[in-house]
C-alpha atoms as a PDB file:
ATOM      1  CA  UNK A   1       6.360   6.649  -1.277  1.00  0.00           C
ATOM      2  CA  UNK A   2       8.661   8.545   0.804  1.00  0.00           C
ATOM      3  CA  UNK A   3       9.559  12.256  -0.253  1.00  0.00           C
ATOM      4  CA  UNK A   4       9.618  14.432   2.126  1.00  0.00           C
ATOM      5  CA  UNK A   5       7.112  17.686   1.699  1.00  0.00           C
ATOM      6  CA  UNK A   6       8.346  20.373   4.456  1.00  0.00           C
ATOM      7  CA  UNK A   7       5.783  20.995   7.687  1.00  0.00           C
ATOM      8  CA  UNK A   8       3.515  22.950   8.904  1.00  0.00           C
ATOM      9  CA  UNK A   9       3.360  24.350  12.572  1.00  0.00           C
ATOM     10  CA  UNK A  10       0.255  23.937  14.657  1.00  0.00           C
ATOM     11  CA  UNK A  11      -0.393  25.165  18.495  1.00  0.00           C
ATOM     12  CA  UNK A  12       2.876  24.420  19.490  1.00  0.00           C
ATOM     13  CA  UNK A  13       2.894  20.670  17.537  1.00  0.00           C
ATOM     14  CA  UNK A  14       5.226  20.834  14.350  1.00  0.00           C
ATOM     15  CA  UNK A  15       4.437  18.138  11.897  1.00  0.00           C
ATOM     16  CA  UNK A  16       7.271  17.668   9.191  1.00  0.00           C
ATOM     17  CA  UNK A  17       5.465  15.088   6.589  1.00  0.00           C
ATOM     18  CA  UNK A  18       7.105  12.537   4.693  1.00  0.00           C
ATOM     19  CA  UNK A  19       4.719  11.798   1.818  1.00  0.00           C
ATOM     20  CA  UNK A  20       4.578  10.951  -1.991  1.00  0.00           C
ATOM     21  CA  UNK A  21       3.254  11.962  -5.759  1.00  0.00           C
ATOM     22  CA  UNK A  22       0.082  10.024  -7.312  1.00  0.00           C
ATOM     23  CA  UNK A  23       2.698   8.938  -9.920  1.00  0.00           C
ATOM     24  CA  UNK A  24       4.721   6.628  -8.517  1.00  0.00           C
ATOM     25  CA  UNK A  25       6.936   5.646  -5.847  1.00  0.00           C
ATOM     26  CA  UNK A  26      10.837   6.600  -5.322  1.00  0.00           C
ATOM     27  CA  UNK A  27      12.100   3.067  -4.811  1.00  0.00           C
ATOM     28  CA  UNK A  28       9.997  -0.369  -4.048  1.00  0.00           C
ATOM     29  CA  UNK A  29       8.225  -0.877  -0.482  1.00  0.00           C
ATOM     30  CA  UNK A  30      10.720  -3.069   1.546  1.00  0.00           C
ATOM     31  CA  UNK A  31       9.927  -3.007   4.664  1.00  0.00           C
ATOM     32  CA  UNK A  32       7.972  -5.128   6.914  1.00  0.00           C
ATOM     33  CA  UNK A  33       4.941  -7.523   5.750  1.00  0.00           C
ATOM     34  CA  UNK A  34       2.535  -6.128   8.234  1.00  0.00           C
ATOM     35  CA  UNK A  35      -1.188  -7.450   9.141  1.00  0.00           C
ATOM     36  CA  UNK A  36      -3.997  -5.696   8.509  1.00  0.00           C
ATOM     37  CA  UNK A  37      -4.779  -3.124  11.148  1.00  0.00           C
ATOM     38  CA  UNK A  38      -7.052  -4.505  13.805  1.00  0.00           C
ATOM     39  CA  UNK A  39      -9.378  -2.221  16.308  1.00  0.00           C
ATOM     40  CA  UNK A  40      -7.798  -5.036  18.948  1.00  0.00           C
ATOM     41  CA  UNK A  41      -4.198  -3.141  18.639  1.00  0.00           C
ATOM     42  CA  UNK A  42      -5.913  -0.217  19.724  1.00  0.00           C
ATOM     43  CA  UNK A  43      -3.870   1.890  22.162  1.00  0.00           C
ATOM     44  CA  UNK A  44      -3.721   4.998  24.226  1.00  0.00           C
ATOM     45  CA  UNK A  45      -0.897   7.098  25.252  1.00  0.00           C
ATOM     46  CA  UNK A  46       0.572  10.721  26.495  1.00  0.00           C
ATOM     47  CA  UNK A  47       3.387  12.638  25.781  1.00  0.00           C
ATOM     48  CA  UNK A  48       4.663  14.495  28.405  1.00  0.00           C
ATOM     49  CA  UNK A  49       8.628  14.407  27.722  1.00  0.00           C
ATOM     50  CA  UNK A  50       8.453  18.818  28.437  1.00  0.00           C
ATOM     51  CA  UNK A  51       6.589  21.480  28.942  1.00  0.00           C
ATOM     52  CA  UNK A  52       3.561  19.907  26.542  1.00  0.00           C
ATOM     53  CA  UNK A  53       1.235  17.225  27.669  1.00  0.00           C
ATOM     54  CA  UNK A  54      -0.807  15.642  24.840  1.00  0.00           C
ATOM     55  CA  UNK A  55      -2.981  12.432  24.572  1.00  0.00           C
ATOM     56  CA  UNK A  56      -2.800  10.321  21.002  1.00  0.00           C
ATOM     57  CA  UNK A  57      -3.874   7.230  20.083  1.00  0.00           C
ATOM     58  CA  UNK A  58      -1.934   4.299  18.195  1.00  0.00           C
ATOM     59  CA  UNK A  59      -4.626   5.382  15.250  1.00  0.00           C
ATOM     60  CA  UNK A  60      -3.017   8.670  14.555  1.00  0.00           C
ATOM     61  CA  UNK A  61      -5.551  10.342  15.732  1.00  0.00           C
ATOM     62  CA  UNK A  62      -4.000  13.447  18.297  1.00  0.00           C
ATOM     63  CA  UNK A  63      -6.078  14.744  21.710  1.00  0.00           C
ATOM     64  CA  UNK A  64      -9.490  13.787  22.018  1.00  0.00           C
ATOM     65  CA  UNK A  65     -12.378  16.092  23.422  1.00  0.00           C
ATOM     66  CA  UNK A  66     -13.956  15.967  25.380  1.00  0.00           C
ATOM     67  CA  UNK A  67     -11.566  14.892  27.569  1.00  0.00           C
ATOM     68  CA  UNK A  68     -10.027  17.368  30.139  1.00  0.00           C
ATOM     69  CA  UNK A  69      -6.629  16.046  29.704  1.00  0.00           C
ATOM     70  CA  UNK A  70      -6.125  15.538  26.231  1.00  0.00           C
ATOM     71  CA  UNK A  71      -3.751  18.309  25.721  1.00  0.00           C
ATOM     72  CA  UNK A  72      -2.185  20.708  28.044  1.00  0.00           C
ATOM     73  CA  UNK A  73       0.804  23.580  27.722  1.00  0.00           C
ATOM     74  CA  UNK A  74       2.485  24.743  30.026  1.00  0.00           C
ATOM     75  CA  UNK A  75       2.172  21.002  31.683  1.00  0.00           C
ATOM     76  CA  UNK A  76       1.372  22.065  35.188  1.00  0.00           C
ATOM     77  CA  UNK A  77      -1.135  23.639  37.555  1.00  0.00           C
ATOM     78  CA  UNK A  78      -1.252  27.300  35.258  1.00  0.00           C
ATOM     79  CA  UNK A  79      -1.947  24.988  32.173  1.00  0.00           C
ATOM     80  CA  UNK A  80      -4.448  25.744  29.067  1.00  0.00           C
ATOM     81  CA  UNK A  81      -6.048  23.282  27.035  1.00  0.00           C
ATOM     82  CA  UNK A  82      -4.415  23.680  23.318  1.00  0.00           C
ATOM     83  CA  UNK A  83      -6.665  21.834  20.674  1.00  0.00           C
ATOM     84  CA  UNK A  84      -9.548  19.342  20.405  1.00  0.00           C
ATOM     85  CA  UNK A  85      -8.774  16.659  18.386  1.00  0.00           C
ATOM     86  CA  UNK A  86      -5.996  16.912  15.218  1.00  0.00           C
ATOM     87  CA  UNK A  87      -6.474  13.981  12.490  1.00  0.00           C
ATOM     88  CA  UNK A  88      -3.881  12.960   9.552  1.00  0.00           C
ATOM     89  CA  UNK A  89      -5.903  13.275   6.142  1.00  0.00           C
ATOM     90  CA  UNK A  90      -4.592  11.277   3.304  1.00  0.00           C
ATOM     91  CA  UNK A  91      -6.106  12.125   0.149  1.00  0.00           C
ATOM     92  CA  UNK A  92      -5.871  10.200  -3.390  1.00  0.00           C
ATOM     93  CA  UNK A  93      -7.960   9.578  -6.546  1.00  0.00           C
ATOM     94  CA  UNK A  94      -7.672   5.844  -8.163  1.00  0.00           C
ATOM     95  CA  UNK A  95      -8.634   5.821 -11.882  1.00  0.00           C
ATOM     96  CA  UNK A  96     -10.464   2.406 -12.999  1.00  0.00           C
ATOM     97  CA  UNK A  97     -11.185   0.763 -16.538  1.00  0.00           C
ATOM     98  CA  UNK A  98     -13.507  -2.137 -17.266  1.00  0.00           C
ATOM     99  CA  UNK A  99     -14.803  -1.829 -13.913  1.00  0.00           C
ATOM    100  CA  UNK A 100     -12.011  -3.019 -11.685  1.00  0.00           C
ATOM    101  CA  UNK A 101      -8.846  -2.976 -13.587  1.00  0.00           C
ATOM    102  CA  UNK A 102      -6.403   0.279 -12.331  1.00  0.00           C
ATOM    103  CA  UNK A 103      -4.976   2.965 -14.814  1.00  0.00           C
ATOM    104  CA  UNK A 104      -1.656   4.461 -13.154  1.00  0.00           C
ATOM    105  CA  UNK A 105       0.162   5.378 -16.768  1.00  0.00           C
ATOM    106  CA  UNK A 106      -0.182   9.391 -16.990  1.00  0.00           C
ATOM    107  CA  UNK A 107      -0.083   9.189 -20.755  1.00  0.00           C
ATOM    108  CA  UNK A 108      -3.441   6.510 -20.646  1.00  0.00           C
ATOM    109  CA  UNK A 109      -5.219   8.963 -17.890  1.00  0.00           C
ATOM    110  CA  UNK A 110      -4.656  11.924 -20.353  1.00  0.00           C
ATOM    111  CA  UNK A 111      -5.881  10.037 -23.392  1.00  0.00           C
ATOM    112  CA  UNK A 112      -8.953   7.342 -22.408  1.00  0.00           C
ATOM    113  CA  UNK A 113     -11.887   8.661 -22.667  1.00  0.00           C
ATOM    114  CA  UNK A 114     -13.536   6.501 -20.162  1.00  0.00           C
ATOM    115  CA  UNK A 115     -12.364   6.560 -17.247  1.00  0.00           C
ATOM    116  CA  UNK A 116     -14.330   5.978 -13.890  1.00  0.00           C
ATOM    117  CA  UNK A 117     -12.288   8.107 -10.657  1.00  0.00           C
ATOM    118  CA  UNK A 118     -12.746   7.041  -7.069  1.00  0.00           C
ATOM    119  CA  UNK A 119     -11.825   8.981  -4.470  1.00  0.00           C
ATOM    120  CA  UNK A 120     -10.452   8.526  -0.683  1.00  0.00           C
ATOM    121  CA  UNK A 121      -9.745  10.428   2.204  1.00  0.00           C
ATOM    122  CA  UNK A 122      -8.111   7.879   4.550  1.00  0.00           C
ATOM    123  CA  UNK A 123      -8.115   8.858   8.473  1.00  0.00           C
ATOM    124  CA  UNK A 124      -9.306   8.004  11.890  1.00  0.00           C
ATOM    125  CA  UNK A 125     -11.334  10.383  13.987  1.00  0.00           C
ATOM    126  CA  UNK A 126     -13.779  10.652  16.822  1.00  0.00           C
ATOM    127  CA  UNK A 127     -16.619  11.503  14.407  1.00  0.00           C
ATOM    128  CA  UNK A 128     -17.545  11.543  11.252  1.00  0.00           C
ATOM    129  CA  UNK A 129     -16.256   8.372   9.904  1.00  0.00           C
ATOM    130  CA  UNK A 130     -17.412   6.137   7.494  1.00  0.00           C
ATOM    131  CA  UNK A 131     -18.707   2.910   8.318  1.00  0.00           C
ATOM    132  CA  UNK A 132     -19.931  -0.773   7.551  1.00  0.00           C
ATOM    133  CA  UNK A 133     -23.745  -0.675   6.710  1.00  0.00           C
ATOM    134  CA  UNK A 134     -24.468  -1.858  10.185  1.00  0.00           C
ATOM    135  CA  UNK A 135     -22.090   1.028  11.905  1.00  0.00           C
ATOM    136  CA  UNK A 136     -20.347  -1.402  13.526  1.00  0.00           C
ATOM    137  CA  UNK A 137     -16.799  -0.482  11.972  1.00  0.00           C
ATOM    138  CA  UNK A 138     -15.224   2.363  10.968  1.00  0.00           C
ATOM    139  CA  UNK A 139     -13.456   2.545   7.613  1.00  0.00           C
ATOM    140  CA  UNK A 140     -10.538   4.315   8.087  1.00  0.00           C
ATOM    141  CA  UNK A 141      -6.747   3.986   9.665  1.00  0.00           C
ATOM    142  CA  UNK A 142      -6.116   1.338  11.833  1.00  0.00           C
ATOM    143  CA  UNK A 143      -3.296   0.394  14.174  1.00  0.00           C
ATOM    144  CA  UNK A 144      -0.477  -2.756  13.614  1.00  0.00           C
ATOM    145  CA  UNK A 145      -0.206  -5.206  15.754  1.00  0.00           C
ATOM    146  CA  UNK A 146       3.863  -6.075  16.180  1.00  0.00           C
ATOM    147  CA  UNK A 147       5.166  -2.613  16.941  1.00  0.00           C
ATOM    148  CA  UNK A 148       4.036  -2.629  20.773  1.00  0.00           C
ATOM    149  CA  UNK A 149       3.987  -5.291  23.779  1.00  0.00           C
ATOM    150  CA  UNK A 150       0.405  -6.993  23.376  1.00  0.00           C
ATOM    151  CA  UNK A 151       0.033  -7.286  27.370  1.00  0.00           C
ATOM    152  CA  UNK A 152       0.849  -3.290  27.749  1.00  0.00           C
ATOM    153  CA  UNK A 153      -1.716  -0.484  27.876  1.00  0.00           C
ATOM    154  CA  UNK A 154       0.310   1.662  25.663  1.00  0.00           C
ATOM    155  CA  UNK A 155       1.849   1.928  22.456  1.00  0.00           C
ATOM    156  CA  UNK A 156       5.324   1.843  22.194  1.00  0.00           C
ATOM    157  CA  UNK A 157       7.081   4.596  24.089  1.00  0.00           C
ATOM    158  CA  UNK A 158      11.215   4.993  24.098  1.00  0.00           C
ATOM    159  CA  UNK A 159      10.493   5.350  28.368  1.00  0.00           C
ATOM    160  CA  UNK A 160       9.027   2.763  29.131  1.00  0.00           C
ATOM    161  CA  UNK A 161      10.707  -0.544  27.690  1.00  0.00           C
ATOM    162  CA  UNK A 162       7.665  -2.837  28.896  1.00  0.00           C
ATOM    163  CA  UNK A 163       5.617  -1.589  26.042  1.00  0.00           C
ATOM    164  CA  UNK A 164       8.296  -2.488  23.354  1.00  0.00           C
ATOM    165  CA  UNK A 165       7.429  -6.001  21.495  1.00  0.00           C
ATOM    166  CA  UNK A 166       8.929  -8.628  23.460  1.00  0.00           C
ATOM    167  CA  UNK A 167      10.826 -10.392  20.581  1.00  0.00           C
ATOM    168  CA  UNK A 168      11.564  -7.856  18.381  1.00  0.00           C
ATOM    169  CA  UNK A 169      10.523  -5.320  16.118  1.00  0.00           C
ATOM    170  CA  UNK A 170       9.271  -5.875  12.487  1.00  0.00           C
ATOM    171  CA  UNK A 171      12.255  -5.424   9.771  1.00  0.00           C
ATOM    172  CA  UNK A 172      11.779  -6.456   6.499  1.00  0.00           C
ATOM    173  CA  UNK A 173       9.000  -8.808   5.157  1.00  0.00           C
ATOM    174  CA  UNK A 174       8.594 -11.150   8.239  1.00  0.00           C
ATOM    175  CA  UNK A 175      11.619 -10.762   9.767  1.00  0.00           C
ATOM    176  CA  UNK A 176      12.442  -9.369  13.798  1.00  0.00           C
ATOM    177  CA  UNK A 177      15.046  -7.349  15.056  1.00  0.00           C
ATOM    178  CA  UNK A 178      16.416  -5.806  18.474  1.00  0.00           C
ATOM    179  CA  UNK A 179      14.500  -7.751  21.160  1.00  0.00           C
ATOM    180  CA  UNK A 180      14.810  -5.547  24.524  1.00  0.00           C
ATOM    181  CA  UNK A 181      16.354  -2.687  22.490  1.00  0.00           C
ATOM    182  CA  UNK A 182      14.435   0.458  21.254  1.00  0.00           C
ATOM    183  CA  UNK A 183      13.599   0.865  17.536  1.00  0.00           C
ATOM    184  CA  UNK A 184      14.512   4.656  17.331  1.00  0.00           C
ATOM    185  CA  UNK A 185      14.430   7.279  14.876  1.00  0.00           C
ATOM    186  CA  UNK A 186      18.336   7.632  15.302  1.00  0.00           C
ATOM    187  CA  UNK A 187      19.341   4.290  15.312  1.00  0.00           C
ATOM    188  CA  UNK A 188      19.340   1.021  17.010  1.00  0.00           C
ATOM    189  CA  UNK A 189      18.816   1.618  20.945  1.00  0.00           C
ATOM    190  CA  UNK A 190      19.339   5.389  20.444  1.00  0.00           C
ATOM    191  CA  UNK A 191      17.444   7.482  22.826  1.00  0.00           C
ATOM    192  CA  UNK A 192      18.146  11.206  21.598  1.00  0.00           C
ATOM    193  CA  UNK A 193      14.682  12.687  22.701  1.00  0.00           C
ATOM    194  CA  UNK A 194      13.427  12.775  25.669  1.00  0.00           C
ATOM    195  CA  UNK A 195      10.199  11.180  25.118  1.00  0.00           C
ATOM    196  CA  UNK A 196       9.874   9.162  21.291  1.00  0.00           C
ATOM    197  CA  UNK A 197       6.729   7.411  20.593  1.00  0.00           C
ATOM    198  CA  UNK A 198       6.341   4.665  17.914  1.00  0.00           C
ATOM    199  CA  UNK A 199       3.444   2.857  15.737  1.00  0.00           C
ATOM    200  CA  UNK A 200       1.966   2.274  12.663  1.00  0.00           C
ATOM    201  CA  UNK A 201      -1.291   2.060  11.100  1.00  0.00           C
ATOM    202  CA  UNK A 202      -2.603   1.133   7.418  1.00  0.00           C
ATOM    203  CA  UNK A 203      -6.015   1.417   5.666  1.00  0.00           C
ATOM    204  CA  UNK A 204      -7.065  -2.357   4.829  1.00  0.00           C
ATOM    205  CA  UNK A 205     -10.074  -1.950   6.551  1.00  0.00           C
ATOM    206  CA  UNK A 206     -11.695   0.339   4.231  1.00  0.00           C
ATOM    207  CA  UNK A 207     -14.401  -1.255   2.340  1.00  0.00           C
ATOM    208  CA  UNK A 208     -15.537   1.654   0.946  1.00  0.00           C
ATOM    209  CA  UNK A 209     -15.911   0.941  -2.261  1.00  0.00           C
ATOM    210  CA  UNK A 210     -15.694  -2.738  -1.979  1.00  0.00           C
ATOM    211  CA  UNK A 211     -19.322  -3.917  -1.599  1.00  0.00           C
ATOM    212  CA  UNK A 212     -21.560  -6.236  -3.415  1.00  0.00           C
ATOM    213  CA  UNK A 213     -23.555  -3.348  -5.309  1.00  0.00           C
ATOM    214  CA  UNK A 214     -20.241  -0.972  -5.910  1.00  0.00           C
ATOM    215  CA  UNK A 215     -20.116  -0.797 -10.163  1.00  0.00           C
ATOM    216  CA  UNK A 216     -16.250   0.239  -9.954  1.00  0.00           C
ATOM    217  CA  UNK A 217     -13.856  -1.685  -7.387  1.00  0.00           C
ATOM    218  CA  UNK A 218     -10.634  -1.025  -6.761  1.00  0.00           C
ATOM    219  CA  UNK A 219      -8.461  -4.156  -4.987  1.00  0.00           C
ATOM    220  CA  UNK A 220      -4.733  -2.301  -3.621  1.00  0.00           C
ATOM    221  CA  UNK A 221      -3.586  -5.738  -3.141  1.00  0.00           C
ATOM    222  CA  UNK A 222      -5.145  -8.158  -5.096  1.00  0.00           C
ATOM    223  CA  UNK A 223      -5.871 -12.195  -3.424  1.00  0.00           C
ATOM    224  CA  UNK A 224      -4.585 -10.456  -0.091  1.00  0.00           C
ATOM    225  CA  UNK A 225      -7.416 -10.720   2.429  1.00  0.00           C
ATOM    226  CA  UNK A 226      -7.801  -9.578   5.327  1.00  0.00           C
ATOM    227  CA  UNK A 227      -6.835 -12.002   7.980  1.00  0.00           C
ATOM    228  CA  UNK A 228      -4.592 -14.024   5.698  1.00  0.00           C
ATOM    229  CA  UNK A 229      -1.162 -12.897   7.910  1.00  0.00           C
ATOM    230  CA  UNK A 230      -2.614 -12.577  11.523  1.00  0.00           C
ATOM    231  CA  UNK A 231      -5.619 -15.136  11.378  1.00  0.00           C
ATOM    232  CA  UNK A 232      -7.015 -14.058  14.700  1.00  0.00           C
ATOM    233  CA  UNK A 233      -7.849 -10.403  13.601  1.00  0.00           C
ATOM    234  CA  UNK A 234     -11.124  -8.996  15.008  1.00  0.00           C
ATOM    235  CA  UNK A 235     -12.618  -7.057  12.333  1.00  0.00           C
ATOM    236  CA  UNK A 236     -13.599  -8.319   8.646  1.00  0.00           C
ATOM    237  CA  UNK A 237     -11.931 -11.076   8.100  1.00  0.00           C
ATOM    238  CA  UNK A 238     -11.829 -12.971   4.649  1.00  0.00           C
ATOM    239  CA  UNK A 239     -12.591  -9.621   3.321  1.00  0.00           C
ATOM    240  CA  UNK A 240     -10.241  -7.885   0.902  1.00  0.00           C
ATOM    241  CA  UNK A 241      -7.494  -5.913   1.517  1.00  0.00           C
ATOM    242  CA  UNK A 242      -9.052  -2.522   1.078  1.00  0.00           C
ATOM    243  CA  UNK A 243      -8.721   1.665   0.965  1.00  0.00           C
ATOM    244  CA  UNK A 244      -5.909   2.883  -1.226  1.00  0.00           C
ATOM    245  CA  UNK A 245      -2.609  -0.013   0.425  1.00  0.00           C
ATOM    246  CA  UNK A 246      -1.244   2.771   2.250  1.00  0.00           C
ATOM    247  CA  UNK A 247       1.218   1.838   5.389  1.00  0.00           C
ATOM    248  CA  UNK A 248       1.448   4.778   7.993  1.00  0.00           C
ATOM    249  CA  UNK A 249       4.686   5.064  10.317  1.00  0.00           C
ATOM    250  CA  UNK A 250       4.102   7.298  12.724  1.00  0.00           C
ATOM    251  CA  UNK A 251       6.639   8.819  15.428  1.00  0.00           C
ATOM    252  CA  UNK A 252       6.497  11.701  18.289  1.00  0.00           C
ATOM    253  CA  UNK A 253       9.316  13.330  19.710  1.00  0.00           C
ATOM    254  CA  UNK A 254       9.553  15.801  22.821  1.00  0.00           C
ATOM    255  CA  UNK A 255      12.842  17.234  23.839  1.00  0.00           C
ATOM    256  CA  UNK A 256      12.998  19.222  27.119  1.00  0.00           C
ATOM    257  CA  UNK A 257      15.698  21.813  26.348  1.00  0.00           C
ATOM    258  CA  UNK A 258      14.947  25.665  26.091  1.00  0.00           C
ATOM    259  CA  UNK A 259      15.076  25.474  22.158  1.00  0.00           C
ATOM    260  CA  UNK A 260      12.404  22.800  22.240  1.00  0.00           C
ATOM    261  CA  UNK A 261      10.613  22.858  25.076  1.00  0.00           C
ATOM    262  CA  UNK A 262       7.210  24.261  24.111  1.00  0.00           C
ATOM    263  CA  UNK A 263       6.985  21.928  21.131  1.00  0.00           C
ATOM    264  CA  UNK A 264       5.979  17.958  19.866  1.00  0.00           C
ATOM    265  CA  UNK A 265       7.341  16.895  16.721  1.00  0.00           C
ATOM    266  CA  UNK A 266       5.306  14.121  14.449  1.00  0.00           C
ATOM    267  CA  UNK A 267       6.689  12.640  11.652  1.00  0.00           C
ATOM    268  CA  UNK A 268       4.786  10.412   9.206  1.00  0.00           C
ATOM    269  CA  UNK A 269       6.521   8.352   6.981  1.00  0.00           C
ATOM    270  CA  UNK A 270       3.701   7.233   4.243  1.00  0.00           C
ATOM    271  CA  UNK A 271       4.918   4.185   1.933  1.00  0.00           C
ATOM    272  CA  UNK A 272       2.433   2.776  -0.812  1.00  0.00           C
ATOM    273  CA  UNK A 273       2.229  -0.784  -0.279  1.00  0.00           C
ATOM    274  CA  UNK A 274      -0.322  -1.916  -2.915  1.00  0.00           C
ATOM    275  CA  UNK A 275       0.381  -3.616  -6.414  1.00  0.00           C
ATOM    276  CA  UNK A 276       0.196  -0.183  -8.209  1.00  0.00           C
ATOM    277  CA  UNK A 277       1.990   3.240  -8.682  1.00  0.00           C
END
């Protein structure tokens, strides 16, 4: 599920979205068989490639108040705060039959009768989240492990070639390419922008409708559990592979030119990577 859907311009952050229809996907997923996100893989970052200074985390989530440095323009001693916080919402209804079994044929949603509809919102945000019943996790996005050096602070950033994954970046299904090079936008070891960060986050963590009294299920990836591809995960594990099997790639791009200055670019590239359309 990647067709692009234009952008929208926000306090000096322009977002161009790469997303997809309920109906079905362009061409198959084939890209990397990542683990489920993990609160572990948690990371913090800044971009400060121009005249913008902006704090994000590995999550999705963009600034973060109350913090007096979350976001800043120009970036310098005359500076103004710009925005509080800025979350990705991904919205999308699942239509279920006998309880657990999904309906994705347009022609069968028109015609059955009855038809139960779940709905999702999948994010991550400072506040109000949804969460296990003893509040202990959030269901919502949550960062990959792979796309960053484990031992660094931050996520991946095209300056700073310690936090790149030491042997390579994830491919295609389990496969690793470019150790020591950067996995850019523009090609292999291309550096166009000043400052490019990189990471991605999916929703397997959300159990939302998942639990022991929930009538209607819905399972994105059926007999994948949690856990099953990085054992050591921190969160949930043995439970299913939840939310909607969405897989978030997420870049930022500064350029420090006149043109582009006053500006942050985000792209997110949104594949479906459950069983159904």
């Amino acid at each position: 599920m990647t067709k692009k859907l234009g952008g929208i311009f926000l306090t000096f952050i322009f977002v161009p979205l790469l997303v997809s229809s309920i109906y079905g996907q362009g061409k198959p997923y084939e890209g990397p068989d990542d683990p489920a996100g993990d609160i572990a893989a948690k990371r913090e970052g800044r971009m400060r490639g121009n005249r913008v200074l902006l704090y994000f985390k590995n999550t999705t989530e963009l600034a973060y108040w109350p913090n007096f440095d979350c976001s800043k323009w120009p970036n310098d001693a005359t500076g103004t705060g710009m925005i509080d916080g800025v979350a990705l919402l991904i919205g999308a209804k699942v239509y279920i039959k006998n309880g657990s079994i999904p309906v994705t044929d347009p022609d069968e949603i028109r015609t059955h009768g009855n038809l139960d509809t779940l709905y999702y919102v999948q994010t991550s945000y400072r506040q109000g989240m949804d969460t296990n019943s003893a509040g202990t996790v959030e269901w919502g996005l949550y960062p990959v492990f792979g796309y960053f050096n484990e031992n660094s602070e931050y996520p991946a950033m095209s300056n700073r070639p310690e936090s790149w994954p030491p042997d390579g970046w994830p491919s295609r299904g389990g496969e690793l390419k470019w150790p020591g090079e950067w996995d850019g936008r523009f090609g292999r070891g291309v550096i166009y922008a000043d400052q490019e960060c990189y990471f991605v986050a999916n929703d397997a963590q959300d159990q939302e409708y998942l639990g022991i009294d929930d009538r209607v299920k819905y399972y994105p990836r059926p007999g994948v559990k949690i856990g099953d591809k990085r054992p050591d995960v921190t969160i949930q594990k043995g439970l299913p592979w939840g939310g909607i099997g969405i897989r978030v790639k997420v870049r930022g791009y500064q350029w420090n030119n006149p043109q582009s200055r006053d500006a942050i670019f985000w792209e997110y590239d949104i594949s479906n990577i459950s069983d159904y359309d």
